[in-house]
Protein backbone atom coordinates (compact mmCIF):
# COMPACT_ATOMS: atom_id res chain seq x y z
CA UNK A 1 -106.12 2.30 130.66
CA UNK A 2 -105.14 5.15 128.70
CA UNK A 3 -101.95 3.75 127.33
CA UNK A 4 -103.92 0.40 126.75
CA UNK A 5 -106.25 2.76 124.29
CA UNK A 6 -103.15 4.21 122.37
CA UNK A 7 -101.77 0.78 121.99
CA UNK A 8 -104.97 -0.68 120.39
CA UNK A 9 -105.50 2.74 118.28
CA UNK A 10 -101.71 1.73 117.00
CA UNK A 11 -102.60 -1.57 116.38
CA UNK A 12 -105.48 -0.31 114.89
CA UNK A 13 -103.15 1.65 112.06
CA UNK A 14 -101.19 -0.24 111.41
CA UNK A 15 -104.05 -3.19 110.40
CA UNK A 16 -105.54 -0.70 108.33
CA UNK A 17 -101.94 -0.15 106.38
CA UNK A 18 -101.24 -3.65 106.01
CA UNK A 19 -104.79 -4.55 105.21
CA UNK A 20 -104.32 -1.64 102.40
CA UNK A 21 -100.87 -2.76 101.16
CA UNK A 22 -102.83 -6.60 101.08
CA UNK A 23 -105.38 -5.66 99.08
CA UNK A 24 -103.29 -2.94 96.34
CA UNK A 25 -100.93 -6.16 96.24
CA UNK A 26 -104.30 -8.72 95.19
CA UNK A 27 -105.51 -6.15 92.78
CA UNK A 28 -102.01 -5.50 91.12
CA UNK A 29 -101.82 -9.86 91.06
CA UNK A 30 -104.94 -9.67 89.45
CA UNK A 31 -104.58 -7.24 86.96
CA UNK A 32 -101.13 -8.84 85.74
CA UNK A 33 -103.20 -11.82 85.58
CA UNK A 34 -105.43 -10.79 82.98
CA UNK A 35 -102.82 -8.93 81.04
CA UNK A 36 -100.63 -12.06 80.57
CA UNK A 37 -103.50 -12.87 78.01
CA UNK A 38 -102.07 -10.19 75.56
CA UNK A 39 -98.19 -11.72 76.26
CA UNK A 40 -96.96 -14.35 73.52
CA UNK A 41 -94.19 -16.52 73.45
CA UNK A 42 -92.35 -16.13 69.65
CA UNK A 43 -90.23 -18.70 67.83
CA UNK A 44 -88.43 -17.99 64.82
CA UNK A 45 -86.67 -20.63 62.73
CA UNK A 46 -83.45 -19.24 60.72
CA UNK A 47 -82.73 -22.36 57.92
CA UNK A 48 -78.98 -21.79 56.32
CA UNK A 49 -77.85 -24.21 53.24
CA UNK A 50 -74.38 -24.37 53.83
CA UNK A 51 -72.45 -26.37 50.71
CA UNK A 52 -69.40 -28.60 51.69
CA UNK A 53 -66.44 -29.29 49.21
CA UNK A 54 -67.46 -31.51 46.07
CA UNK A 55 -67.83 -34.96 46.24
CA UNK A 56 -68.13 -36.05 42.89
CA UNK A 57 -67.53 -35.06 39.79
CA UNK A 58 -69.26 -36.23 35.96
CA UNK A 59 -70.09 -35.37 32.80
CA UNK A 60 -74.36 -34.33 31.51
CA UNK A 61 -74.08 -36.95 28.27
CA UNK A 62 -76.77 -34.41 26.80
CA UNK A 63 -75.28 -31.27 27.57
CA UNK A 64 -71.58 -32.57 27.51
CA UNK A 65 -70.98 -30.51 30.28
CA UNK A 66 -69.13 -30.99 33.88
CA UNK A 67 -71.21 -31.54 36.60
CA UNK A 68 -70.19 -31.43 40.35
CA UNK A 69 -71.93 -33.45 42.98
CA UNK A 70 -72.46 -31.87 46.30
CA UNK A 71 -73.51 -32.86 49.67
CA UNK A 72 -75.78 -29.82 50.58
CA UNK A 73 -75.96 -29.28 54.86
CA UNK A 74 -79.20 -27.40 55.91
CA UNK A 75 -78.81 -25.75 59.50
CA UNK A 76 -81.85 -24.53 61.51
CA UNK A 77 -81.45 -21.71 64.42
CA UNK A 78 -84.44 -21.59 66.29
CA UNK A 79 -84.61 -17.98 68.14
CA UNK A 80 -87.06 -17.67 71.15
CA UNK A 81 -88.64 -14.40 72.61
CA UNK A 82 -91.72 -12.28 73.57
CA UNK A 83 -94.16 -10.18 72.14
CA UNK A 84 -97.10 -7.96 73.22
CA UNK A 85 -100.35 -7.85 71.59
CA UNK A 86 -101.37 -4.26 71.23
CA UNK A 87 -104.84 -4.38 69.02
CA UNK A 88 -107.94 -6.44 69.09
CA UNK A 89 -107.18 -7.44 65.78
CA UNK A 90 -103.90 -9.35 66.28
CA UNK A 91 -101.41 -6.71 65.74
CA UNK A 92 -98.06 -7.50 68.14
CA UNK A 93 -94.84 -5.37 69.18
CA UNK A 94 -91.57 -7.62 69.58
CA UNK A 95 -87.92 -6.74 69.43
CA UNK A 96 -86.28 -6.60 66.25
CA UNK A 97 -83.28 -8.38 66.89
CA UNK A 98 -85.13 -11.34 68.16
CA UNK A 99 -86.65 -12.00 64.44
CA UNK A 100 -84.41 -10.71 62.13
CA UNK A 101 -82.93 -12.85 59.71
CA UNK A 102 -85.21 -15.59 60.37
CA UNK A 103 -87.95 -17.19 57.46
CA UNK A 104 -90.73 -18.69 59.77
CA UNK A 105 -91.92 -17.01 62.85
CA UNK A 106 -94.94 -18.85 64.90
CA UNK A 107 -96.80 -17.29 68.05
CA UNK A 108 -98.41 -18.83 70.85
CA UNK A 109 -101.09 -17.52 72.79
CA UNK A 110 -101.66 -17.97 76.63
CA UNK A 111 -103.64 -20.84 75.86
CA UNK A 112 -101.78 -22.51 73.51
CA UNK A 113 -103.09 -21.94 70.34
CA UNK A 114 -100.81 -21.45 67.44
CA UNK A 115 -100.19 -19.07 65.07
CA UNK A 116 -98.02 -17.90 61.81
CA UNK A 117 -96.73 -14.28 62.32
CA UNK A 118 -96.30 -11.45 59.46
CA UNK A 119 -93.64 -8.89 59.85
CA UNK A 120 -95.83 -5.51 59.49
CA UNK A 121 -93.40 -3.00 59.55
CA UNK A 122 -90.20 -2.75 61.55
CA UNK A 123 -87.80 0.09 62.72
CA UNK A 124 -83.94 -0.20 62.86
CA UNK A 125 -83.20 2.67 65.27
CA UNK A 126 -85.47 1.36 67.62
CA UNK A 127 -85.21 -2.13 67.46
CA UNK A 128 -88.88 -2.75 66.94
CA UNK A 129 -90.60 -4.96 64.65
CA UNK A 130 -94.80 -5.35 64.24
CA UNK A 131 -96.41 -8.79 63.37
CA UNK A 132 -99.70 -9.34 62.41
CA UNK A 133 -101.62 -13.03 63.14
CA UNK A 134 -105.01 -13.65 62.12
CA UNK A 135 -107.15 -14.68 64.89
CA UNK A 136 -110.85 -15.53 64.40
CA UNK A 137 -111.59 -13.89 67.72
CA UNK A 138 -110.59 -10.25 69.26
CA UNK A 139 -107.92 -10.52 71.35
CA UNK A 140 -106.99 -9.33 74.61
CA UNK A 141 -104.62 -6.84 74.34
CA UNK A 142 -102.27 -3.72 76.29
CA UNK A 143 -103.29 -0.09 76.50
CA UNK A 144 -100.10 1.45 75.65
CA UNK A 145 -99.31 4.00 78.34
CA UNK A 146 -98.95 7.97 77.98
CA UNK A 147 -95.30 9.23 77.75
CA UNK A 148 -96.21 12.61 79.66
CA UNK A 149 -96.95 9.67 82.89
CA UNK A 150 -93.50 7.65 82.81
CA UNK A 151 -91.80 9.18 85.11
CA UNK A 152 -88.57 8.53 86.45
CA UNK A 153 -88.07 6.97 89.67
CA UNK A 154 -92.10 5.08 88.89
CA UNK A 155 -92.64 1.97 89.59
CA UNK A 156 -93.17 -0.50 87.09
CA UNK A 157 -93.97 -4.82 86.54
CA UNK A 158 -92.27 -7.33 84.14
CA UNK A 159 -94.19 -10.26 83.36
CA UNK A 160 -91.02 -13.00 82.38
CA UNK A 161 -91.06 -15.19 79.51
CA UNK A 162 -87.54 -16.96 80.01
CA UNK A 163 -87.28 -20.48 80.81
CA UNK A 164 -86.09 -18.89 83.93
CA UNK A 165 -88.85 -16.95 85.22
CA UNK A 166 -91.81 -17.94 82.80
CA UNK A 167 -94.97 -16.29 83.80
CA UNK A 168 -93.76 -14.46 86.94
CA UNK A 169 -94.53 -11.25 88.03
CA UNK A 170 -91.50 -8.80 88.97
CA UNK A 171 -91.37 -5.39 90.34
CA UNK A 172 -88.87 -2.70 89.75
CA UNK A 173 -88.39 0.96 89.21
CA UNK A 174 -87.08 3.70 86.35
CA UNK A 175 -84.14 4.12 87.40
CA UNK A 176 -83.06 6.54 83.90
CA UNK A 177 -84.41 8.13 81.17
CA UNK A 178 -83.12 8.73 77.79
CA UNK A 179 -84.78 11.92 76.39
CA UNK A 180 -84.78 14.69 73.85
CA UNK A 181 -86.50 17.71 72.94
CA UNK A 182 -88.83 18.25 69.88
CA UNK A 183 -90.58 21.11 69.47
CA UNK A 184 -90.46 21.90 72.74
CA UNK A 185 -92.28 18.71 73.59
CA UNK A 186 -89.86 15.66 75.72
CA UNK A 187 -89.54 12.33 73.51
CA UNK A 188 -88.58 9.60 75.90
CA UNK A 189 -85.29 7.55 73.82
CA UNK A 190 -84.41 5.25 75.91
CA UNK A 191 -86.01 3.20 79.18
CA UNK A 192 -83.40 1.78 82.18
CA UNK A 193 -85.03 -0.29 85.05
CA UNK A 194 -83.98 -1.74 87.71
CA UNK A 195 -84.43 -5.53 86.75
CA UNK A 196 -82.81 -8.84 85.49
CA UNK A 197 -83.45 -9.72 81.82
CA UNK A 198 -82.83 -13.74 80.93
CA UNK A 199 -82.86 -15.15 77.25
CA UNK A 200 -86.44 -15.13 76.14
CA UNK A 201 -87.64 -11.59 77.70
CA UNK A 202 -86.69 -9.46 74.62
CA UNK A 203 -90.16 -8.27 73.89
CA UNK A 204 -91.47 -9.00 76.96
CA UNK A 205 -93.64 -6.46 78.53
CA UNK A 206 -92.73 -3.43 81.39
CA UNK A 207 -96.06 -2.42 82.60
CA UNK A 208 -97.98 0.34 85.17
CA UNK A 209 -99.09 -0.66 87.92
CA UNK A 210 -102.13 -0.27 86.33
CA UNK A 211 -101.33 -2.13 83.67
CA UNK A 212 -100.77 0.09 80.77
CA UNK A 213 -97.36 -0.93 78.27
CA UNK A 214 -94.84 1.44 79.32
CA UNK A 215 -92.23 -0.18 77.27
CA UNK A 216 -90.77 -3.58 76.15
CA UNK A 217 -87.17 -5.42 77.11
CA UNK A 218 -85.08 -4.64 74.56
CA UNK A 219 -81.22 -5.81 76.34
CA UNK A 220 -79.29 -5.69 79.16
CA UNK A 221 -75.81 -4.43 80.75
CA UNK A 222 -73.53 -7.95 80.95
CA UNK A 223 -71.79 -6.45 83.87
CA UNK A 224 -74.50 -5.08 85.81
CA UNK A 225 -76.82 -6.84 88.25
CA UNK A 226 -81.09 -5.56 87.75
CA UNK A 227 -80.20 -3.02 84.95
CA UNK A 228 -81.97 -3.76 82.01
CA UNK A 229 -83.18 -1.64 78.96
CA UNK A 230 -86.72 -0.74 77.28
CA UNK A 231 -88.22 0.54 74.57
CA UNK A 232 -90.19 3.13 75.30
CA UNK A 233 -94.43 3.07 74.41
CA UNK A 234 -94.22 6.33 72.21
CA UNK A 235 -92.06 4.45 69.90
CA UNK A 236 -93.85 1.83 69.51
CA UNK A 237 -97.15 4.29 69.12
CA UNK A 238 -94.96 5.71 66.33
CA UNK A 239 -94.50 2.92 63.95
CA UNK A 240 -97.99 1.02 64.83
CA UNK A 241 -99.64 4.90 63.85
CA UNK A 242 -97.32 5.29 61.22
CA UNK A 243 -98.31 1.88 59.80
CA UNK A 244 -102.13 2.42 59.84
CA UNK A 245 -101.64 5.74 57.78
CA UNK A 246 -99.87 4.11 55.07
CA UNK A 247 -102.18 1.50 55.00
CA UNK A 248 -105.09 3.89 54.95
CA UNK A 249 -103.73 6.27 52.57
CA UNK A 250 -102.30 4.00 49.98
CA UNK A 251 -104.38 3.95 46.53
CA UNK A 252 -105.68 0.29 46.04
């Protein structure tokens, strides 16, 4: 009878535990859930006019001048990616690789609505660029997350925007940290996880587990298997903050 009690008490645990884990597991699927509201899908067109050899050749019977005929070739690269609303207002933080170069860049909301994006502000070192669309509506958007909390070896969620993995939720961990010292006060550089990147996550979102933005994809190792790299929040803090004061504090 006695062992028949410890058995049940065991049972008992280990319900409990898995009826825990069940439940942190519904509530992290739920949180990631409303978050992918703030995640938008970017395309950017690139047009290039590239001129072939001449074709013809005349003479302007007012000017009396030479004129060469040319068959003009227009070339479009469309460039897709991610981006992470960060304000009510429509701000976004994307990579700036993923938009640079390009003369027409449209974002799509979870729910399919349409917009044209402005380039804000960008930074070179860090590979960020900020957008701006003008929404009618507040949007929902990501709590970027303290630096003092990332912490290496925590474990953090990728919502994918690849063809790939569109929409689904990974897990991973920190698995480095690129940091420096400023006055005596760490400045996270430099974000490596544990996860696969695919063409259309630059910009794409690594989050808490409770769902603040602790960085977004920025690129990957070729040769390496779940190693990927992020951009770290206090960087993007940096240039959205630094934007706003310039704004603010410029005479009109």
């Amino acid at each position: 009878m006695k062992k028949i009690a410890q058995y049940f008490f065991i049972a008992l645990i280990v319900y409990f535990l898995f009826s825990c884990f069940a439940n942190a597991q519904n509530s992290l699927i739920s949180e990631m859930l409303k978050i992918r509201e703030s995640i938008v899908d970017i395309t950017a067109f690139q047009t290039q006019i590239l001129p072939s050899s001449p074709t013809a050749l005349g003479i302007d019977t007012t000017t009396h001048k030479m004129i060469i005929a040319e068959n003009i070739k227009k070339s479009t690269y469309v460039q897709k990616s991610a981006g992470v609303i960060i304000s009510p207002d429509g701000f976004i933080i994307t990579n700036l690789h993923a938009i640079y170069g390009t003369q027409n860049i449209f974002v799509k909301l979870l729910d399919g609505t349409s917009f044209t994006a402005q380039i804000i502000s960008i930074s070179t070192d860090q590979d960020l660029a900020l957008m701006k669309i003008n929404a009618s509506k507040h949007l929902y958007f990501v709590e970027l997350e303290d630096p003092n909390n990332i912490q290496l070896g925590a474990e953090v969620v990728h919502i994918g925007s690849s063809d790939i993995l569109n929409n689904t939720i990974s897990s991973g961990k920190i698995i480095s940290l690129g940091t420096t010292t400023i006055n005596n006060k760490r400045e996270i550089e430099l974000i490596k996880i544990n996860m696969n990147m695919y063409n259309g996550d630059s910009g794409g979102p690594i989050l808490s587990r409770d769902g603040k933005l602790i960085g977004i994809m920025m690129g990957k190792f070729e040769k390496q298997d779940r190693s990927a790299l992020a951009v770290p929040s206090n960087k993007i803090k940096k240039l959205y903050l630094e934007f706003l004061k310039n704004r603010y504090n410029t005479p009109k």
